[in-house]
Structure formats: structure tokens, C-alpha cells
N, C-alpha and C. Protein backbone atom coordinates (compact mmCIF):
# COMPACT_ATOMS: atom_id res chain seq x y z
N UNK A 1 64.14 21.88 78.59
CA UNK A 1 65.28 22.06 77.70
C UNK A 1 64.81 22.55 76.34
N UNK A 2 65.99 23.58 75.34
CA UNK A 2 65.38 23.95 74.42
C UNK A 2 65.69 23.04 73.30
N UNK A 3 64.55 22.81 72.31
CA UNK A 3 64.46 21.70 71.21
C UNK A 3 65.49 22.24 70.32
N UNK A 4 66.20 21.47 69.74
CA UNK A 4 66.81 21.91 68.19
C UNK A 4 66.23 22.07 67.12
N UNK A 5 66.11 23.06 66.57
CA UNK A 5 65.70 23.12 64.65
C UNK A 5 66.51 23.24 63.96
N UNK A 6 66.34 21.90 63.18
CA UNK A 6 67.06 21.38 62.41
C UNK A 6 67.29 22.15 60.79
N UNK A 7 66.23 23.19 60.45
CA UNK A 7 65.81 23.34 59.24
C UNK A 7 66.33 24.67 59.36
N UNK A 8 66.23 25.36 60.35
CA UNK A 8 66.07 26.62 60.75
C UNK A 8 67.69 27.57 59.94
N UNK A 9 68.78 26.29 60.47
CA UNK A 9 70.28 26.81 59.58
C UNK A 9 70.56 26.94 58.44
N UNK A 10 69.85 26.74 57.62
CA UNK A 10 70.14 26.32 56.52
C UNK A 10 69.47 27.63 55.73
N UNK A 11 68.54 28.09 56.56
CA UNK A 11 67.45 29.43 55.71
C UNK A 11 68.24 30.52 56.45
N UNK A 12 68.90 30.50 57.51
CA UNK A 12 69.98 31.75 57.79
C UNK A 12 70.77 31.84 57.16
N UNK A 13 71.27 31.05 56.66
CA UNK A 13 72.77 31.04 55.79
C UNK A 13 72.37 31.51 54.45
N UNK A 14 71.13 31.19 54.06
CA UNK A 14 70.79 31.44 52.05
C UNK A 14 70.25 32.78 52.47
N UNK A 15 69.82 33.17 53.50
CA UNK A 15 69.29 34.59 53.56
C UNK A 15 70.93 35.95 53.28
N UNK A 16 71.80 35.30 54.11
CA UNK A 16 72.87 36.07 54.12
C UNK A 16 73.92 35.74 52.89
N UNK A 17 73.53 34.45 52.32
CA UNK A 17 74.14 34.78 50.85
C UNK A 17 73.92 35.35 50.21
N UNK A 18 72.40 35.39 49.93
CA UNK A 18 71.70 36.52 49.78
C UNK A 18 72.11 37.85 49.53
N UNK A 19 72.49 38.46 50.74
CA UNK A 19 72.55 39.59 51.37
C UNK A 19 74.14 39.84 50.69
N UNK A 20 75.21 39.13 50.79
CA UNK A 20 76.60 39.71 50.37
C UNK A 20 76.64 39.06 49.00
N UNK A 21 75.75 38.78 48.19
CA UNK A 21 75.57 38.72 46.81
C UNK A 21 75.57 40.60 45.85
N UNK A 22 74.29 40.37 46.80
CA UNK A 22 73.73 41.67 46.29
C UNK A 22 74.35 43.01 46.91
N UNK A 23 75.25 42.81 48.58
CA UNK A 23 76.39 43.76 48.33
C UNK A 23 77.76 44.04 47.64
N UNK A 24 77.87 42.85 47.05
CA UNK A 24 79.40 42.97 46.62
C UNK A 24 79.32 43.20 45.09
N UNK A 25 77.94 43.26 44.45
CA UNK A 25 77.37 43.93 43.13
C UNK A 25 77.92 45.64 43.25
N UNK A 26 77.45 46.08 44.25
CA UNK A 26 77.31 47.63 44.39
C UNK A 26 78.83 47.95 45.28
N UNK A 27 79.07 47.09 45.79
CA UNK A 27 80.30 47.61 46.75
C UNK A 27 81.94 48.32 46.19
N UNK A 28 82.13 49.03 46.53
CA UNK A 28 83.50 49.78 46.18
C UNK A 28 84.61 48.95 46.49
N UNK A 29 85.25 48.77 45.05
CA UNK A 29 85.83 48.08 44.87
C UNK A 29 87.50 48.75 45.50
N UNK A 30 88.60 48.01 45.72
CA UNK A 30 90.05 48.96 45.93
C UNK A 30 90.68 47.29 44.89
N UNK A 31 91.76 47.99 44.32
CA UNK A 31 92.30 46.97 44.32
C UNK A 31 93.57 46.50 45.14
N UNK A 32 94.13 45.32 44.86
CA UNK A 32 94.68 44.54 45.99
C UNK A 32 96.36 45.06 46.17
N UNK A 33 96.81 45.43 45.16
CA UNK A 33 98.13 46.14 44.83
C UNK A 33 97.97 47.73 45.64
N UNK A 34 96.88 48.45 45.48
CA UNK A 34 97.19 49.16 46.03
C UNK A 34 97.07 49.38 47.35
N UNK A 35 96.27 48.88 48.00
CA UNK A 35 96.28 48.32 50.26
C UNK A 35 97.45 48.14 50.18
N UNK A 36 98.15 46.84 49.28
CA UNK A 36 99.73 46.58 49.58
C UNK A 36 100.74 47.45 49.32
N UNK A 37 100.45 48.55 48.35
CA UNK A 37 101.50 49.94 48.46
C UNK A 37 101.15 50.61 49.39
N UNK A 38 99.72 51.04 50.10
CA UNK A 38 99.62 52.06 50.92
C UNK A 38 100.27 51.31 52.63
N UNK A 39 100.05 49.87 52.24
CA UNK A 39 101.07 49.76 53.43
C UNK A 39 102.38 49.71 53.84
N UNK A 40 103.07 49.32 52.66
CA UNK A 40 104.60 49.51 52.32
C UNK A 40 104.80 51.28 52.88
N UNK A 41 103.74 52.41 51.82
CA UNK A 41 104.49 53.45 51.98
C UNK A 41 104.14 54.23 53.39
N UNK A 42 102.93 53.41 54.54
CA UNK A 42 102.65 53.84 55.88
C UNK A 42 104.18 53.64 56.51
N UNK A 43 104.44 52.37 56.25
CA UNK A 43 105.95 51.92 56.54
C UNK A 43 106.53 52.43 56.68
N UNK A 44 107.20 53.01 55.54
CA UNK A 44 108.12 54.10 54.98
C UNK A 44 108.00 55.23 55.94
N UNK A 45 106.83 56.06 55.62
CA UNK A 45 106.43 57.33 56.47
C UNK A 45 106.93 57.08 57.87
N UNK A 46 106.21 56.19 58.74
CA UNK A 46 106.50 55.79 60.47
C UNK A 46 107.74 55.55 60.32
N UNK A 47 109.08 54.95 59.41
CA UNK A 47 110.54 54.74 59.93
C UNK A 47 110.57 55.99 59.84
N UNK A 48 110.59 56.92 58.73
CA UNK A 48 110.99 57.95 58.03
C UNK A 48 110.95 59.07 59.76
N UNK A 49 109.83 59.04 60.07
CA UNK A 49 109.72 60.06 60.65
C UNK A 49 110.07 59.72 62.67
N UNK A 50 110.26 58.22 62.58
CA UNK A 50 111.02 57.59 63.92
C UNK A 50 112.39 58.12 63.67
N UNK A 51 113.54 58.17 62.68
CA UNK A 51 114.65 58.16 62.09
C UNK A 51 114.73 59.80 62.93
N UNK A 52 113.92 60.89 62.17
CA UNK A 52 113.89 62.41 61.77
C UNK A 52 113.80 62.83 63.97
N UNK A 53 112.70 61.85 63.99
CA UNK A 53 112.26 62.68 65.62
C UNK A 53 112.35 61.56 66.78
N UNK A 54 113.43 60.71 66.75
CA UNK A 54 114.01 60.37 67.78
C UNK A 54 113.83 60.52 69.29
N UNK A 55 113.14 59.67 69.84
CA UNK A 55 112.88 59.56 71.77
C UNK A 55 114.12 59.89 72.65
């Protein structure tokens, strides 16, 4: 049977804090208002054009 390491979780986890520390320094930012307009106006567009070209 395989043994447990006990120590072993604890250095995966600080490695990958790590890791999205130092990406979210450099990472491209959007802000949050605008995802929520571009989905409102996807909205818009898909009725808009269900309405226009009808099955």
C-alpha cells in the first residue's frame, strides 16, 4: 500500500501561490462592468437577430 506524505501538501499549495501571485501582477486586467455589458449587449444582438430571421 502507498504511504501518505504528510508534508508534501502544504509545499504544493505555496508553490502555486506562488505562481498566481506573480501572474496576476502581469495579467490583463478587464474590468467587471464591462463582461457584464458585453453580455447584456450579446443578449441584445441573439434576440435582435432571432426576432429579424425567424425558423
Amino acid at each position: 500500500m502507498a504511504r501518505e506524505r504528510k508534508g508534501e501538501g502544504f509545499h504544493s499549495a505555496a508553490g502555486l501561490i506562488r505562481y498566481f501571485d506573480a501572474e496576476e501582477k502581469t495579467a490583463f486586467k478587464i474590468d467587471p462592468r464591462l463582461v457584464i455589458a458585453m453580455c447584456i449587449a450579446t443578449v441584445v444582438v441573439i434576440t435582435a437577430v432571432k426576432f429579424a430571421y425567424p425558423l
